[in-house]
Protein backbone atom coordinates (compact mmCIF):
# COMPACT_ATOMS: atom_id res chain seq x y z
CA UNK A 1 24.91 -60.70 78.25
CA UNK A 2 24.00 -60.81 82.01
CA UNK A 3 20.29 -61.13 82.29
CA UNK A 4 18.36 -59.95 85.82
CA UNK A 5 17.19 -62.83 87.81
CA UNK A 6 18.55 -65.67 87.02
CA UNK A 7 21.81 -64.06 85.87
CA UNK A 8 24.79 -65.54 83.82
CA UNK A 9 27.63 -64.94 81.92
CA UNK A 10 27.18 -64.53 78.27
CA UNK A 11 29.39 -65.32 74.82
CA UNK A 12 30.63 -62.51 73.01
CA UNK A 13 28.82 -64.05 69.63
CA UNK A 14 30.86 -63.05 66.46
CA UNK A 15 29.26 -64.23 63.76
CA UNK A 16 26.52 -61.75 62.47
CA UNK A 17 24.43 -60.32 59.64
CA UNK A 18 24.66 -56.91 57.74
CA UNK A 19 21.79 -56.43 55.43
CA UNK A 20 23.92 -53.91 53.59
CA UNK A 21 21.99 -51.49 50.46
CA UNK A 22 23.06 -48.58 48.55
CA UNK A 23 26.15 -48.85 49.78
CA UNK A 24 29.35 -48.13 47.36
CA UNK A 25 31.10 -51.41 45.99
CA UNK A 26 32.98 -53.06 48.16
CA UNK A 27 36.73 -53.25 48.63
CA UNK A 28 38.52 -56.78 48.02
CA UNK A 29 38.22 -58.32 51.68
CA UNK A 30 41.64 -59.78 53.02
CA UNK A 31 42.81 -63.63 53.45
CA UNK A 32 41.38 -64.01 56.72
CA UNK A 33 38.96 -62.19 59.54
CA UNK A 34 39.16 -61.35 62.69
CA UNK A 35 38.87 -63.88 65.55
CA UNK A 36 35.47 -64.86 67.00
CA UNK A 37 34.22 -63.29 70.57
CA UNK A 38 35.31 -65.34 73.49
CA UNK A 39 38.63 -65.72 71.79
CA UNK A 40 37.99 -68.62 69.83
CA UNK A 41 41.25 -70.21 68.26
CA UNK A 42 39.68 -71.73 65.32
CA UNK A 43 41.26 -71.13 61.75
CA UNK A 44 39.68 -68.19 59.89
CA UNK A 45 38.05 -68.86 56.48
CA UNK A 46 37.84 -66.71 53.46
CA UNK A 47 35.36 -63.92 53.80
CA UNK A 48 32.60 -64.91 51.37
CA UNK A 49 31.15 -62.09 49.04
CA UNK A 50 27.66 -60.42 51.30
CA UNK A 51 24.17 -61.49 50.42
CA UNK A 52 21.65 -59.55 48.74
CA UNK A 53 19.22 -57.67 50.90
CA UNK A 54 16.05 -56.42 50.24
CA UNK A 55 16.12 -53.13 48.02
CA UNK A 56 12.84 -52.30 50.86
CA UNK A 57 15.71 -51.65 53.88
CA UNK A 58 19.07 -50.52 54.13
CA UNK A 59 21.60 -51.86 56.26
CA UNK A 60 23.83 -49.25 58.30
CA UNK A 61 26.08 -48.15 55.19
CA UNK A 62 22.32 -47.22 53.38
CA UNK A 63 21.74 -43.82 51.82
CA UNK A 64 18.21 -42.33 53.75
CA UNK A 65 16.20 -40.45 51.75
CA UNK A 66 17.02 -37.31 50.98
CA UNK A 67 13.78 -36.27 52.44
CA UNK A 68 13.92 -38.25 55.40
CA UNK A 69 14.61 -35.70 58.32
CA UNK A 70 18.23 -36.08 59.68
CA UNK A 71 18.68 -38.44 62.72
CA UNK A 72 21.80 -38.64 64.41
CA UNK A 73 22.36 -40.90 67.50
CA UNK A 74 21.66 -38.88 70.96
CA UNK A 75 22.00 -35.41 71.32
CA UNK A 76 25.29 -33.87 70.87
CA UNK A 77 25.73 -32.97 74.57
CA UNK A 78 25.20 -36.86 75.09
CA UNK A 79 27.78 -38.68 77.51
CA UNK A 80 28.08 -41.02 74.08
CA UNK A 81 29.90 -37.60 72.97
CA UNK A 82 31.57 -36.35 75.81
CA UNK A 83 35.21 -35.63 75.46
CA UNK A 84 36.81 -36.97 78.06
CA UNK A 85 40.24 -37.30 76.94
CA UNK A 86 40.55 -34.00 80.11
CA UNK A 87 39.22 -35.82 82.81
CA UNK A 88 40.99 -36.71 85.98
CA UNK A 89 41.93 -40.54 86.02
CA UNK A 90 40.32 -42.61 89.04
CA UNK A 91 41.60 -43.30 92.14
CA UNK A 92 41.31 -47.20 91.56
CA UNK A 93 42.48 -47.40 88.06
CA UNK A 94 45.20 -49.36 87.92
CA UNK A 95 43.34 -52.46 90.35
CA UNK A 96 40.90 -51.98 87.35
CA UNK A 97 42.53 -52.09 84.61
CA UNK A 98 44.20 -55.13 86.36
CA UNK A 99 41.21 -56.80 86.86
CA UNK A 100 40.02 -56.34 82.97
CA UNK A 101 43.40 -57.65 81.61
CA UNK A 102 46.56 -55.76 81.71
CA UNK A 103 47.93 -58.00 78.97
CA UNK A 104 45.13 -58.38 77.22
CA UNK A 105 45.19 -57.14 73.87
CA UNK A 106 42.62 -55.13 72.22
CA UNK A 107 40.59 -57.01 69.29
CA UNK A 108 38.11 -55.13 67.08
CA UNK A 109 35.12 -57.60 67.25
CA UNK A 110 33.76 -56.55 63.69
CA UNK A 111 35.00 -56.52 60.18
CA UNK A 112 34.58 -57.88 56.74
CA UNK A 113 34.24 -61.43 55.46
CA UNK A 114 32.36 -63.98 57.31
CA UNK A 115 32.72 -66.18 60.10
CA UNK A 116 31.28 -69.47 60.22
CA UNK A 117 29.28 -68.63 57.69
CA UNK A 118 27.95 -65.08 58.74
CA UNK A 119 29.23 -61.45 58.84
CA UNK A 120 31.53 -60.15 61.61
CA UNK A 121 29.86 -57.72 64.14
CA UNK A 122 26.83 -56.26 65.67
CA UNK A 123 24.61 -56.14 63.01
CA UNK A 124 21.56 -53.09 62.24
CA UNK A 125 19.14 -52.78 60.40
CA UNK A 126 17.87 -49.69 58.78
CA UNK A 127 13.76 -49.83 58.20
CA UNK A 128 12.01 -47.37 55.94
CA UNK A 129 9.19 -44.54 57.50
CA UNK A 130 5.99 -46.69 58.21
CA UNK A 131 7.51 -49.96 58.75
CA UNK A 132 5.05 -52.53 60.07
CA UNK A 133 5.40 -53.18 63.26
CA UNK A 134 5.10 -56.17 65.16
CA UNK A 135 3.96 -58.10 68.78
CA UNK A 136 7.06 -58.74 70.63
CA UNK A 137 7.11 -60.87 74.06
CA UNK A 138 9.68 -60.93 76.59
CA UNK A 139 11.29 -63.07 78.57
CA UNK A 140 12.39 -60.05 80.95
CA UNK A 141 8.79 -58.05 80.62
CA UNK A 142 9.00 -56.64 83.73
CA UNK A 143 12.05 -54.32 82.39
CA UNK A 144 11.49 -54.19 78.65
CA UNK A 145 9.74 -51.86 76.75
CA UNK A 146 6.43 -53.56 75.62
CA UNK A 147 6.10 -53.91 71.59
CA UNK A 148 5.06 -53.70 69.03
CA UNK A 149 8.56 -52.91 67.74
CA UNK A 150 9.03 -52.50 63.98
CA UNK A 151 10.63 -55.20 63.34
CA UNK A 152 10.57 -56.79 59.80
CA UNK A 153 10.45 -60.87 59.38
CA UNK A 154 14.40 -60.59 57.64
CA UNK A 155 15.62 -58.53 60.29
CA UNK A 156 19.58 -59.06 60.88
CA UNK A 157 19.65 -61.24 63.65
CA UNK A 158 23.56 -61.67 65.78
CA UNK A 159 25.58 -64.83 64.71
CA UNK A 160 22.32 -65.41 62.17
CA UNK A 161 19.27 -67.16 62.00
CA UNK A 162 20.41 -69.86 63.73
CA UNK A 163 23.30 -68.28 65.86
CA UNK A 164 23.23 -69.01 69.75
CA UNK A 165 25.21 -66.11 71.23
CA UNK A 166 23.52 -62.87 72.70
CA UNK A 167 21.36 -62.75 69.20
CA UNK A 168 21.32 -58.79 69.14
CA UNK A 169 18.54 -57.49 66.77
CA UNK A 170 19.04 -53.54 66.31
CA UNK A 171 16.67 -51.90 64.39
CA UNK A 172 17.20 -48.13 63.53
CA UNK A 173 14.14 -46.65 62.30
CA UNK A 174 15.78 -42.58 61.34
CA UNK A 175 12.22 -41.07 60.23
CA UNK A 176 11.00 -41.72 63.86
CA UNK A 177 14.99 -41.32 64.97
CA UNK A 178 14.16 -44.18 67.40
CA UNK A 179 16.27 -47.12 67.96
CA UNK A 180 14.43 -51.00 69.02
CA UNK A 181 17.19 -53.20 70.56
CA UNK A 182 16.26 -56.84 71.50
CA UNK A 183 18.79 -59.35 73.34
CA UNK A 184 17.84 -62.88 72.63
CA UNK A 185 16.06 -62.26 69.51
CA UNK A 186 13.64 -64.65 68.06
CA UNK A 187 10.92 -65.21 65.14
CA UNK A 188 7.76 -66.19 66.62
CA UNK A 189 4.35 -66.34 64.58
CA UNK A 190 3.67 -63.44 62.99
CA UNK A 191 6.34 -61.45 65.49
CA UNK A 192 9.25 -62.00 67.86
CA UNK A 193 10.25 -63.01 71.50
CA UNK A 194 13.16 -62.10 73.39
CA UNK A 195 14.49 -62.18 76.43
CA UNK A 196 14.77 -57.90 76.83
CA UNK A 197 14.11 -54.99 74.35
CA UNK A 198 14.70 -51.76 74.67
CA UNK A 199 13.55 -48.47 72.54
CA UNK A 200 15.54 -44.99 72.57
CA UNK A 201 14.58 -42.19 71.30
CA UNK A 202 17.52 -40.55 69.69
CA UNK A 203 16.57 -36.76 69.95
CA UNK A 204 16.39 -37.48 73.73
CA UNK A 205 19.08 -37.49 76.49
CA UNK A 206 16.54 -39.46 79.22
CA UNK A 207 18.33 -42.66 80.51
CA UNK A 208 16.48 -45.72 81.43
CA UNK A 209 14.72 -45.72 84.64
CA UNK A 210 16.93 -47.20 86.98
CA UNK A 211 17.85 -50.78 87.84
CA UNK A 212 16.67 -51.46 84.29
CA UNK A 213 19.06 -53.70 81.61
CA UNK A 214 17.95 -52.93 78.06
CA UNK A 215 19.16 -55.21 75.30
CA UNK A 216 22.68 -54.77 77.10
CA UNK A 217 23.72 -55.18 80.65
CA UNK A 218 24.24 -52.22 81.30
CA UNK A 219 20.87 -51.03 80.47
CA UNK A 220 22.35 -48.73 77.64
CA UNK A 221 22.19 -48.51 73.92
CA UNK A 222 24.09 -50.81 71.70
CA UNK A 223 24.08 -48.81 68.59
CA UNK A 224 25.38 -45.52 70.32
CA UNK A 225 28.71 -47.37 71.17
CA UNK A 226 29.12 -49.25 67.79
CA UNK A 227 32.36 -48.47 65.87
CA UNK A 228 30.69 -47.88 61.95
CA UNK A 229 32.26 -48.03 58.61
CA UNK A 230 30.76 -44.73 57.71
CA UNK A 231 32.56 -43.17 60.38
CA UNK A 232 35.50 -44.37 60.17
CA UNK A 233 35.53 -43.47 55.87
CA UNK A 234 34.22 -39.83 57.19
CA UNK A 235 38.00 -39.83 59.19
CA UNK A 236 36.78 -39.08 62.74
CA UNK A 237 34.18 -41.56 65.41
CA UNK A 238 32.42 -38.86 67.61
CA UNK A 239 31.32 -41.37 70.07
CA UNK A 240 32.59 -43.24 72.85
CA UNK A 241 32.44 -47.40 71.99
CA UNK A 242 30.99 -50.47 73.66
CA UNK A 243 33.57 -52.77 74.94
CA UNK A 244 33.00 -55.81 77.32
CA UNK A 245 34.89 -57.27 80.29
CA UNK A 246 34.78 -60.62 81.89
CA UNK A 247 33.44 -59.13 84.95
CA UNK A 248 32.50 -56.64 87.19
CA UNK A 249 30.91 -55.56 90.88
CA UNK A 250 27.74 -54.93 91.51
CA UNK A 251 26.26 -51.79 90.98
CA UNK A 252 26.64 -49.60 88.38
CA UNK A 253 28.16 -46.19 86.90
CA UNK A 254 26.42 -43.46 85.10
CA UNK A 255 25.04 -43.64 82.42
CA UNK A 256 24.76 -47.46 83.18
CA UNK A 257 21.49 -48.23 84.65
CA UNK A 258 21.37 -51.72 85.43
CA UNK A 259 23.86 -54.02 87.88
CA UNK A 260 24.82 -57.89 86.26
CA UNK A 261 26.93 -58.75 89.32
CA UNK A 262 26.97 -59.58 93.13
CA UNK A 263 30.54 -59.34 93.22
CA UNK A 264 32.14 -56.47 95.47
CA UNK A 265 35.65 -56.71 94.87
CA UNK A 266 36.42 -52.80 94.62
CA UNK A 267 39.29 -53.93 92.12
CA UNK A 268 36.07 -54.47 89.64
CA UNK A 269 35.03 -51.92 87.51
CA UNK A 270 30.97 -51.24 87.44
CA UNK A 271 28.39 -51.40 84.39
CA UNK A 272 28.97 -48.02 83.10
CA UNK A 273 32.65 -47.66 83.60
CA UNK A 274 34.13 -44.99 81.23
CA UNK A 275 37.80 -45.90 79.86
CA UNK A 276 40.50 -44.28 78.25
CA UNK A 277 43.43 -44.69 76.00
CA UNK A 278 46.21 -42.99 77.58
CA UNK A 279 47.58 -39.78 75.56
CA UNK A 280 51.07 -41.24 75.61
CA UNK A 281 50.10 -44.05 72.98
CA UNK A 282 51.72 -43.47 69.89
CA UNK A 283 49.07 -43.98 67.10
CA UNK A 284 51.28 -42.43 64.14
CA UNK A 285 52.33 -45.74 62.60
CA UNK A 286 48.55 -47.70 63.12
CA UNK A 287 46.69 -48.31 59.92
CA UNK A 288 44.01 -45.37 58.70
CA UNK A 289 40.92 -47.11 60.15
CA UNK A 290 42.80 -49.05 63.14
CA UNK A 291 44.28 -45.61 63.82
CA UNK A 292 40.65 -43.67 64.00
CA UNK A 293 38.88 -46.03 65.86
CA UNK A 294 42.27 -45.47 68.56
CA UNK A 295 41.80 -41.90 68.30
CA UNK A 296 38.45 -41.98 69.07
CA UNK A 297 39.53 -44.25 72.78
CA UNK A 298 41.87 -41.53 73.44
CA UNK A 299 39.04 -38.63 72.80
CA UNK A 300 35.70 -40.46 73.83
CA UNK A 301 36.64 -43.43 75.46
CA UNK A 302 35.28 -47.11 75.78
CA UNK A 303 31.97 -47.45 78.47
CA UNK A 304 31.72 -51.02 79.99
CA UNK A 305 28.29 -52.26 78.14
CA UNK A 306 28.37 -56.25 79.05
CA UNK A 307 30.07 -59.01 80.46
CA UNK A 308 32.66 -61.14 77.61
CA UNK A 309 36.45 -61.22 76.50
CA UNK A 310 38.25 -59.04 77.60
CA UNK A 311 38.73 -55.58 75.73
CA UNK A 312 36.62 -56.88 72.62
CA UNK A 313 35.42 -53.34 71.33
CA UNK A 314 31.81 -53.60 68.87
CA UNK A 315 31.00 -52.91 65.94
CA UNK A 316 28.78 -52.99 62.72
CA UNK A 317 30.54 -55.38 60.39
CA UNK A 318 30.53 -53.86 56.72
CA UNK A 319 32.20 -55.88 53.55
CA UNK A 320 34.39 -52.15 53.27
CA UNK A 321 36.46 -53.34 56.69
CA UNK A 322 40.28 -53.50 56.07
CA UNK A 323 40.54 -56.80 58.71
CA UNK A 324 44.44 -56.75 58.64
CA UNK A 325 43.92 -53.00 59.31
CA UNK A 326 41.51 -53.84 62.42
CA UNK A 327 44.08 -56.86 63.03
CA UNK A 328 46.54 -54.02 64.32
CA UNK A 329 44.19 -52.87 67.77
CA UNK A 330 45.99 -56.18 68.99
CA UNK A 331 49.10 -54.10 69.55
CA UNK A 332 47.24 -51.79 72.17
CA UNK A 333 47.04 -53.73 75.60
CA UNK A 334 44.63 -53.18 78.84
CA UNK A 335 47.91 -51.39 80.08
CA UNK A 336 47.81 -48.81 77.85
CA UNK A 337 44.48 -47.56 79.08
CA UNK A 338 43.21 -46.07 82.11
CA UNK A 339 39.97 -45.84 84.10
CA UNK A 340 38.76 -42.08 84.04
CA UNK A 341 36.55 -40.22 86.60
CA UNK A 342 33.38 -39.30 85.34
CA UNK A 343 31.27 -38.37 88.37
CA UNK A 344 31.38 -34.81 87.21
CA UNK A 345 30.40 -35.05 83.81
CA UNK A 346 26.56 -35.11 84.03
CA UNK A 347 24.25 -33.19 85.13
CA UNK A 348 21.27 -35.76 86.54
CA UNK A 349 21.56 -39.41 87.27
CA UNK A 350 18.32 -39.93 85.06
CA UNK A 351 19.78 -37.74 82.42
CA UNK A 352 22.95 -38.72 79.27
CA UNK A 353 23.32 -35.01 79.42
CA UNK A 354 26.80 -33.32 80.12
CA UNK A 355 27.65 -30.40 81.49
């Protein structure tokens, strides 16, 4: 991820953990998963079997309580669930989509199995009511939220414990329905450091003040736009997903609130950018979960979130992934989506509300 100041370019990382708990047994994994972020050619190995996690935390397939107060993610009048599969296309989609990759193929940058040794995709992890929480210092203080976050010592940590990519920590706490994000995640003493955190409160539309980056460029949430197995096994995503592009122009679009660029080329699309799959894309003969995380680009869309390889959509890996069945997003290319006009949609620039 692009970082303010001294900015730069980051890795898509995709190896990651899933501390995974009360979760169903999981199906056989296949022969090989999915290529790494940043398009990596190295050979897949065979997915090994997940680790045990504490029986404390769930990871994102958990069970809550059945006491525990419901908490979905953002309002449903949130842009994350905006339908936009109505809205007019933009004027300078096509020098967009262009400038993304239109022959780039689409590759689901989660799944089953492991990767170098870890699980595939954006990890979270689920903490029980009370959890302790902990000092946190930033590298980025000046547009973080200040800690203590609850983060627990095991937290899942992006590409592991000793991964070097973005090192995402997501931590959903659903009896406070708040979500702590940190980019750059590390264990410190008796807490963390990082170079940004962010927390959202998930009953709330309010946006980030502007000019702010969270644990994303774009100064958004990362676990509103991941694609989930429990979604996907429910037969419908209600959400619109993070994707990342190798680059964009400075400024950004709502609900973005944060620029990662000095580029102006008005071919580039902004932070923010909202994305479409175009209705014309047959999705009748894609695989059951290939097909619903397509029908959910076509209905909600894909919002620009960071800078990586091109049209590498996120998500929570989960040992349940079909990864032949994710295999076959590669037939959808950046031609076969547009760049949609979403000035309309909300109602305040400090606001993910929609009209």
């Amino acid at each position: 991820m692009v970082r303010p100041s001294a900015r730069r370019a980051t890795a898509v990382a995709a190896v990651l953990v899933l501390l995974v708990a009360g979760c169903s047994d999981p199906a056989t994994p296949p022969a090989a998963a999915p290529a790494p972020s940043g398009g990596g050619t190295a050979t897949p190995t065979s997915p090994a079997a997940p680790s045990p996690v504490p029986a404390a935390r769930a990871g994102l397939g958990g069970r809550p309580s059945p006491s525990a107060r419901p908490c979905g993610i953002f309002p449903a009048d949130n842009v994350w669930h905006a339908d936009i599969s109505r809205l007019p296309v933009h004027p300078r989609s096509a020098a967009m989509i262009g400038a993304i990759g239109g022959g780039a193929t689409v590759h689901a940058d989660f799944g089953s199995g492991r990767w170098e040794g870890a699980p595939i995709g954006i990890p979270v992890t689920v903490v029980p009511a009370g959890q302790r929480r902990v000092p946190v210092t930033f590298g980025y203080a000046d547009e973080s939220d200040p800690g203590p976050y609850p983060v627990p010592p095991d937290a899942a940590v992006e590409g592991g414990p000793n991964g070097t990519g973005d090192r995402h920590v997501i931590v959903w706490d659903r009896a406070a329905c708040r979500a702590y994000e940190l980019f750059d995640a590390h264990r410190s003493g008796a807490g963390w450091r990082a170079g940004s955190g962010a927390v959202f409160d998930l009953r709330s539309n309010k946006l980030r003040r502007a000019g702010w980056t969270s644990a994303d460029a774009a100064g958004l949430s990362i676990l509103a736009g991941l694609v989930r197995y429990d979604e996907v096994a429910a037969g419908r995503i209600d959400h619109a997903l993070r994707v990342t592009v190798p680059r964009t122009r400075t400024g950004w679009t709502w609900p973005a609130t944060h620029s990662a660029s000095s580029a102006t080329d008005p071919a580039l699309p902004q932070l923010g950018q909202r994305l479409r799959l175009k209705r014309s894309v047959d999705l009748s003969r894609l695989p059951r979960q290939a097909r619903i995380v397509a029908e959910a680009m076509q209905r909600h869309g894909l919002i620009v979130a960071d800078h990586g390889s091109a049209w590498f959509v996120s998500g929570a890996p989960d040992p349940r992934w079909d990864n032949d069945a994710l295999h076959a997003l590669g037939g959808l290319r950046g031609s076969d989506f547009e760049v949609v006009d979403a000035a309309g949609l909300g109602v305040s620039g400090g606001s993910g509300a929609t009209r």
